[in-house]
Protein backbone atom coordinates (compact mmCIF):
# COMPACT_ATOMS: atom_id res chain seq x y z
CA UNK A 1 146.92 114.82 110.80
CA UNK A 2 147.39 111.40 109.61
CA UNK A 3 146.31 110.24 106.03
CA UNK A 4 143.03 108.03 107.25
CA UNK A 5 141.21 110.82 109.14
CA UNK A 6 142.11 113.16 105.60
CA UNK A 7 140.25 110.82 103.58
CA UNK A 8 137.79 110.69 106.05
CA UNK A 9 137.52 114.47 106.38
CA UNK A 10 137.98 115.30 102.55
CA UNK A 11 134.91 112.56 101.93
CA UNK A 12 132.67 113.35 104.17
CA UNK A 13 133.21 117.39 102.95
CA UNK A 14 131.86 116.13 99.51
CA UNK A 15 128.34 114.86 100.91
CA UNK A 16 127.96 116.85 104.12
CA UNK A 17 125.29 119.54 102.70
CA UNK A 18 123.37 116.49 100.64
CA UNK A 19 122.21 114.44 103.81
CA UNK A 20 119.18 115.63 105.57
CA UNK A 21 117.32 114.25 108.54
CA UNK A 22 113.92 113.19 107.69
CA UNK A 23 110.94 113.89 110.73
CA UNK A 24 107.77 111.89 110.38
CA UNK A 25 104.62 113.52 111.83
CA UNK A 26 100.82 111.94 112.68
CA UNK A 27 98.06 114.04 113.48
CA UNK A 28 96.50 113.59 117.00
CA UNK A 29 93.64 115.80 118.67
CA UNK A 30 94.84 118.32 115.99
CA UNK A 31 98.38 118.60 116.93
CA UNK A 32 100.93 117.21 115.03
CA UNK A 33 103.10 115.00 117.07
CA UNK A 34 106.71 113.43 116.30
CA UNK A 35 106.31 109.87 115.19
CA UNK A 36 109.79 108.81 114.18
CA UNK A 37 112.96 109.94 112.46
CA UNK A 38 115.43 108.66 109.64
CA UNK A 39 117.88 109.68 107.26
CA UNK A 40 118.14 110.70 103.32
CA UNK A 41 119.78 112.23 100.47
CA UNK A 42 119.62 114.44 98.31
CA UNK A 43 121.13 112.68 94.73
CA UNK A 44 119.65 115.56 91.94
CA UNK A 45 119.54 119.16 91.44
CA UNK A 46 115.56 119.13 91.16
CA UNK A 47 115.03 117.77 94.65
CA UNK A 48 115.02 114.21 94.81
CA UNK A 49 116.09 112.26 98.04
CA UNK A 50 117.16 108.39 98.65
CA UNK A 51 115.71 107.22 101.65
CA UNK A 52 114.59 103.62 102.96
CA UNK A 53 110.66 102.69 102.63
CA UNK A 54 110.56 101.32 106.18
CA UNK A 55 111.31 105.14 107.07
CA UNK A 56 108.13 106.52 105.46
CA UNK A 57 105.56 103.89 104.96
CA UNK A 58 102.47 104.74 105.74
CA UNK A 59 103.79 108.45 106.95
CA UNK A 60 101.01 111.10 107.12
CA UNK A 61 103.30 113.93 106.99
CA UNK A 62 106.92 113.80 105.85
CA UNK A 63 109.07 117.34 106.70
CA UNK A 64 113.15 117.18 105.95
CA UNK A 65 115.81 119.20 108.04
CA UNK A 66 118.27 120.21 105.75
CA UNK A 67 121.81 120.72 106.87
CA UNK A 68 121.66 124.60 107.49
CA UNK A 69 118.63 123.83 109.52
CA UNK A 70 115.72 124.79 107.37
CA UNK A 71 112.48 122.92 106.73
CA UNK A 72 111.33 121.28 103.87
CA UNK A 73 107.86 119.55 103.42
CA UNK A 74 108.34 116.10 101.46
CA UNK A 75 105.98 114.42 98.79
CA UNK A 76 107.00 110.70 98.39
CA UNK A 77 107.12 110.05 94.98
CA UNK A 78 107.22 106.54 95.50
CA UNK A 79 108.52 102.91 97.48
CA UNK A 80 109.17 100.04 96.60
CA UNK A 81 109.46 97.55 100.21
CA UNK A 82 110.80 94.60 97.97
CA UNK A 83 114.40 96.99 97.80
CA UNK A 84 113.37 99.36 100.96
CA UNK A 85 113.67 102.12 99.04
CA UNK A 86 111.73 105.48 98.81
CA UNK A 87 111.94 108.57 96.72
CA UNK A 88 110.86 111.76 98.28
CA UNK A 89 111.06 114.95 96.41
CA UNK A 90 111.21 119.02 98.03
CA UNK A 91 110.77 121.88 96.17
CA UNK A 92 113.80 123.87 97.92
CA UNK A 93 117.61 122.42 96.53
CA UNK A 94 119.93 124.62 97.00
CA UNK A 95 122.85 122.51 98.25
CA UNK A 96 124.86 120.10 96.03
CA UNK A 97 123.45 116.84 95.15
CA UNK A 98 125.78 114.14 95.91
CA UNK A 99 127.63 111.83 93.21
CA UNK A 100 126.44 108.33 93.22
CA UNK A 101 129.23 105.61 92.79
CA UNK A 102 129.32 102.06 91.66
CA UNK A 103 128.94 99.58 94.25
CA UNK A 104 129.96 96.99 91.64
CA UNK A 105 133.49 97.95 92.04
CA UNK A 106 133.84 98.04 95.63
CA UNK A 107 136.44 95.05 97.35
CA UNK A 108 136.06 93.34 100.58
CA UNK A 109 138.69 95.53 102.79
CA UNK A 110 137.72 99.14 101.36
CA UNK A 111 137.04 102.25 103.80
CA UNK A 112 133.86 103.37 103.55
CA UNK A 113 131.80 105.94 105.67
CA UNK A 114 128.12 106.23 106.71
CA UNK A 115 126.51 109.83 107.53
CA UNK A 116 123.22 109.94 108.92
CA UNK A 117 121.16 110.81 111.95
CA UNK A 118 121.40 107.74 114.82
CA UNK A 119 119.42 108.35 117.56
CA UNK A 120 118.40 111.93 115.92
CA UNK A 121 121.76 113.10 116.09
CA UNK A 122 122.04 114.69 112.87
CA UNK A 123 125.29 114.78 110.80
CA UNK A 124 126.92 111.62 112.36
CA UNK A 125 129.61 110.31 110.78
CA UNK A 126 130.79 106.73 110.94
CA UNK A 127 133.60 104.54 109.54
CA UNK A 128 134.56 101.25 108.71
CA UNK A 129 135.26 98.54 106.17
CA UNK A 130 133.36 96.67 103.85
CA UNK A 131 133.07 93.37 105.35
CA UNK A 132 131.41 91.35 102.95
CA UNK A 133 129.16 91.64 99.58
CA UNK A 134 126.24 89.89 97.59
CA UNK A 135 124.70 89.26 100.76
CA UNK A 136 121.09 88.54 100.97
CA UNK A 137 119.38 89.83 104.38
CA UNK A 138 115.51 89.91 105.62
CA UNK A 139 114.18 93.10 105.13
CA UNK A 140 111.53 94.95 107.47
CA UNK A 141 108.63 93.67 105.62
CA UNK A 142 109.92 89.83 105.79
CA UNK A 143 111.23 89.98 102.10
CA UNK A 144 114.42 88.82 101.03
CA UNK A 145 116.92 91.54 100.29
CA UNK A 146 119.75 90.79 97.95
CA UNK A 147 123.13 92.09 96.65
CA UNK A 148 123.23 93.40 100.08
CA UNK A 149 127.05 95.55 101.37
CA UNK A 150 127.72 94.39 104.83
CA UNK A 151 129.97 96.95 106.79
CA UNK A 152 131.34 97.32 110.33
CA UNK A 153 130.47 100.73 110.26
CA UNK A 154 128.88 101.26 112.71
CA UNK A 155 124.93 102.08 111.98
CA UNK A 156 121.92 102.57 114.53
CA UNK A 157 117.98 103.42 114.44
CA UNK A 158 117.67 106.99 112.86
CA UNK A 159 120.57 106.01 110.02
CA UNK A 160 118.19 104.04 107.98
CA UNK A 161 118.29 106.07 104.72
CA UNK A 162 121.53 107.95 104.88
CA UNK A 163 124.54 107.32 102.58
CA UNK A 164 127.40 105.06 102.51
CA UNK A 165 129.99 106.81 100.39
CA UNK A 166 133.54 106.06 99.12
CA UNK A 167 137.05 107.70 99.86
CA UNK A 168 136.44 109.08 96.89
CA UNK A 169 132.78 110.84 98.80
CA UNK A 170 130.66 108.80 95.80
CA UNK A 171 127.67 107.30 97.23
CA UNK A 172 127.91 103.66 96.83
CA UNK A 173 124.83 102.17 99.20
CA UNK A 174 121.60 103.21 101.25
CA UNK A 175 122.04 102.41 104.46
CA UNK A 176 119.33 100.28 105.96
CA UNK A 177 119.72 97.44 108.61
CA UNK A 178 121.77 96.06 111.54
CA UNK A 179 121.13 92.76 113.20
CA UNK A 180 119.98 93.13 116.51
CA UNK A 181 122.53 91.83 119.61
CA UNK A 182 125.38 91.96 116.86
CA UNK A 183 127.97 94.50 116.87
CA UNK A 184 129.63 95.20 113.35
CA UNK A 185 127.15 93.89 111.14
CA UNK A 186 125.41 96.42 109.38
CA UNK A 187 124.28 96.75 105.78
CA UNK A 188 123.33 98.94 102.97
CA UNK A 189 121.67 98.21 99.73
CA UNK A 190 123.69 98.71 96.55
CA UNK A 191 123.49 102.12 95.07
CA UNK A 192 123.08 99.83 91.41
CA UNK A 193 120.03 98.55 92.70
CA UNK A 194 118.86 102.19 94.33
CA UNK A 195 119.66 103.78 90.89
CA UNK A 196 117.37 101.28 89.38
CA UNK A 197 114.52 101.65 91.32
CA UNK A 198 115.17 105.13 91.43
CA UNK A 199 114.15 105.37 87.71
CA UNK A 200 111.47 103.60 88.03
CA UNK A 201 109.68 105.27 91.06
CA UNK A 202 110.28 108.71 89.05
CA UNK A 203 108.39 107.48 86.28
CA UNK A 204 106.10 105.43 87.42
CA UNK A 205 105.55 105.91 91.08
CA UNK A 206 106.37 101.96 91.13
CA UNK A 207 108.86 99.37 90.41
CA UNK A 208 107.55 97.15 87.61
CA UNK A 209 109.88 94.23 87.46
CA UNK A 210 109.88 90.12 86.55
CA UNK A 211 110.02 87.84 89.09
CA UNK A 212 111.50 84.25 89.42
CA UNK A 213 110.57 83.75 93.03
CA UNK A 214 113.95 82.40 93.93
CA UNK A 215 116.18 83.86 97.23
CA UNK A 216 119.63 83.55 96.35
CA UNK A 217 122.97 84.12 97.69
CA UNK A 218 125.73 85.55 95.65
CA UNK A 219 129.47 82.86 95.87
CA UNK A 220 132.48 82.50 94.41
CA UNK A 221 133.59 79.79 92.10
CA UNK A 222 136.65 77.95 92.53
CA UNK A 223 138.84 77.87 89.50
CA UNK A 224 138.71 74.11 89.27
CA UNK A 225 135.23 74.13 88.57
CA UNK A 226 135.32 77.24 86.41
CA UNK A 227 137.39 75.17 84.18
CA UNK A 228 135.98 72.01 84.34
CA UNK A 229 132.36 73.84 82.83
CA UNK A 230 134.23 76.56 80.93
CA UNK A 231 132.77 79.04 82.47
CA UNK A 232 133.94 82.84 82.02
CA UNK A 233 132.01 83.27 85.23
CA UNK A 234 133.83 84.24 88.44
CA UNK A 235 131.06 84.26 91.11
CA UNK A 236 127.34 82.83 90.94
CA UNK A 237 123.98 82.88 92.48
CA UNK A 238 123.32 79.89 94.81
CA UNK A 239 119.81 79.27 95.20
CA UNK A 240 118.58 78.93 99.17
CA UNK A 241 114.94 78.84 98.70
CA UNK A 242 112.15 78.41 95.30
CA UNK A 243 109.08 79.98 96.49
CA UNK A 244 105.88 77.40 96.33
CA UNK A 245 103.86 78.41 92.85
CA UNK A 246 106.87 80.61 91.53
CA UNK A 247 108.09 80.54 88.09
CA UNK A 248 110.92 78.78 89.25
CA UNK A 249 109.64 75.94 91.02
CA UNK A 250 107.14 75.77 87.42
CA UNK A 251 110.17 75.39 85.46
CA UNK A 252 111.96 72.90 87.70
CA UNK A 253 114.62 75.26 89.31
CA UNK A 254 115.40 73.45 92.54
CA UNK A 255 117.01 75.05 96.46
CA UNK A 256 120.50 74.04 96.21
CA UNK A 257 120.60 74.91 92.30
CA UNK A 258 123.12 77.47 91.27
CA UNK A 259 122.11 80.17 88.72
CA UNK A 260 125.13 80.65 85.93
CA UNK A 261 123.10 82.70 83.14
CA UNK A 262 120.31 84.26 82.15
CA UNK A 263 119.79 84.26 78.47
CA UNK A 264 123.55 82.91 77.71
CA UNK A 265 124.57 86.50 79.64
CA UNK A 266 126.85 85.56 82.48
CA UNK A 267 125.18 85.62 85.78
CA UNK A 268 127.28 87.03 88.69
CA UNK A 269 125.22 89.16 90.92
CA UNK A 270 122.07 89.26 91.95
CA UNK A 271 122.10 93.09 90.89
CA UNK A 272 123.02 91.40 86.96
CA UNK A 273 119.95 89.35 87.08
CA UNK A 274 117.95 92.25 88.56
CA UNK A 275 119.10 94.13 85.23
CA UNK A 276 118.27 91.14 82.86
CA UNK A 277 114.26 90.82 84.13
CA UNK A 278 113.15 94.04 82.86
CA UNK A 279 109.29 94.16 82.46
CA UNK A 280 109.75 93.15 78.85
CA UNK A 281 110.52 89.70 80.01
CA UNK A 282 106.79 89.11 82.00
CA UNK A 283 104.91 86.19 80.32
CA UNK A 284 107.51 85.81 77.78
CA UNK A 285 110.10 82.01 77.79
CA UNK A 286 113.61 83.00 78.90
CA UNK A 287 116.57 80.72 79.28
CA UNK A 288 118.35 80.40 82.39
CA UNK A 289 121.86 78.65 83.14
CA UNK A 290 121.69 76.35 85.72
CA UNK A 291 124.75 74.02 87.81
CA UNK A 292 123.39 71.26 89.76
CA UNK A 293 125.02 68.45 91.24
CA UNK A 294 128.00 69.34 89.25
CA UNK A 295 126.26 69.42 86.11
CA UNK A 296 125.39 72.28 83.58
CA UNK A 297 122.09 72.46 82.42
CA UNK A 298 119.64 74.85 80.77
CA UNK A 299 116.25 75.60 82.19
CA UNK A 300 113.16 77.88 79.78
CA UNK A 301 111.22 80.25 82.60
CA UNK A 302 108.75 82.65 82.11
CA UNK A 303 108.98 85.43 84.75
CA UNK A 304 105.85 86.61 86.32
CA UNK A 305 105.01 90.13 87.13
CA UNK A 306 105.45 90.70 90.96
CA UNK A 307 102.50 92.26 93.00
């Protein structure tokens, strides 16, 4: 067997048992009747499962197939649409958990591999490349995603909510999307960002977080300008759009403006500056870097807390 399909293989071994097949169920005339299905995974020893919060919103009853074909009921701990993300939670965990990765690692090039349940075919595996990263991608409730992985592998309705793993079988997104009429472009949402929210949905059934009201786009910076601004920076956050009434448009952030720090801490990612506005920072002046028109300047914002 050649070398590609053993990494493949030895991978996909690692997470197999974690990734369950999640069946959504409304009550009608006193039956309970299929209404959809999606993907998840399990990520601890206690029960809790990644999935996407376009799978489960609004779900009246949640069940999970695990991989030796037994049936959980699900509680959803939480959502958060602004991420798609959901936690659910069973009592019964007797397989493995998988290993989450770090997406902030991964290269443009690198195999990865989605599992999931297209189509309710359960236990699908799929491979590709990572085709791109920091992209930012309109979710199923209209709002911007960001630090999104795009992938060509390849990803259809029923895999929203599975795992994207590594060669190395560490989960490193949550699958999510595809554009519609395009073949090969698929995404996943950073497993940085999923751990996040993750914490926060635990604790607090919610994701408490600061807002700027800026969509951005994550871009390289040429080594010319790098060194004309002395900037340790390596990639930035281009700003598309300021939402009308947002903190940012109150401080005079502008579309075309290009974020370089948050509080003198380099600004690369939009998963950095998801780190740097923790609820601490609502209603209190930060600083934030700013290039525009070829000029560095410093802007003082006071995040909001978003609804």
């Amino acid at each position: 067997m050649d070398a590609y399909s053993e990494t493949i293989i030895e991978a996909v071994e690692k997470v197999k048992t974690a990734v369950v097949k999640i069946e959504l169920y409304k009550k009608e005339k006193n039956k309970e009747v299929l209404a959809g299905t999606g993907s998840g995974f399990l990520f601890s020893s206690d029960g809790y499962l990644f999935t996407n919060s376009h799978v489960v919103h609004k779900a009246q009853i949640i069940r999970v197939k695990l991989h030796d074909g037994s049936t959980s009921q699900a509680e959803l701990i939480g959502e958060d649409p602004d991420t798609d993300l959901a936690i659910l939670k069973i009592s019964e965990a007797d397989f493995k958990p998988v290993k989450l990765g770090d997406a902030e690692g991964l290269k443009i090039g690198q195999l990865v591999i989605a599992i999931g349940n297209p189509l309710g075919f359960q236990h699908t595996v799929t491979a590709g490349v990572v085709s791109a990263l920091g992209r930012t991608l309109e979710g199923q409730t209209g709002r911007m995603m960001d630090s999104m992985i795009q992938t060509d592998a390849a990803l259809n309705p029923g895999n929203s909510g599975g795992p994207l793993i590594n060669a190395d079988g560490e989960v490193v997104g949550v699958n999510t999307a595809t554009i519609r009429g395009a073949q090969g472009l698929c995404f996943a949402i950073s497993i940085n960002t999923a751990k996040d929210v993750a914490n926060q949905l635990i604790r607090f059934g919610k994701v408490k977080r600061a807002y700027l009201g800026v969509v951005m786009q994550q871009i390289d910076l040429v080594p010319k300008l790098r060194a004309i601004h002395e900037l340790v920076n390596k990639q930035a956050l281009f700003i598309s759009e300021v939402a009308v009434g947002s903190p940012a448009e109150k401080a005079g952030i502008l579309s075309g403006d290009i974020i370089l720090s948050f509080n003198n801490q380099p600004i690369e990612s939009s998963y950095s500056l998801y780190k740097a506005l923790t609820e601490d920072k609502i209603g209190q002046f930060q600083y934030i870097g700013i290039l525009r028109n070829n000029y560095k300047t410093e802007f003082r914002i006071t995040p909001a807390q978003k609804n």
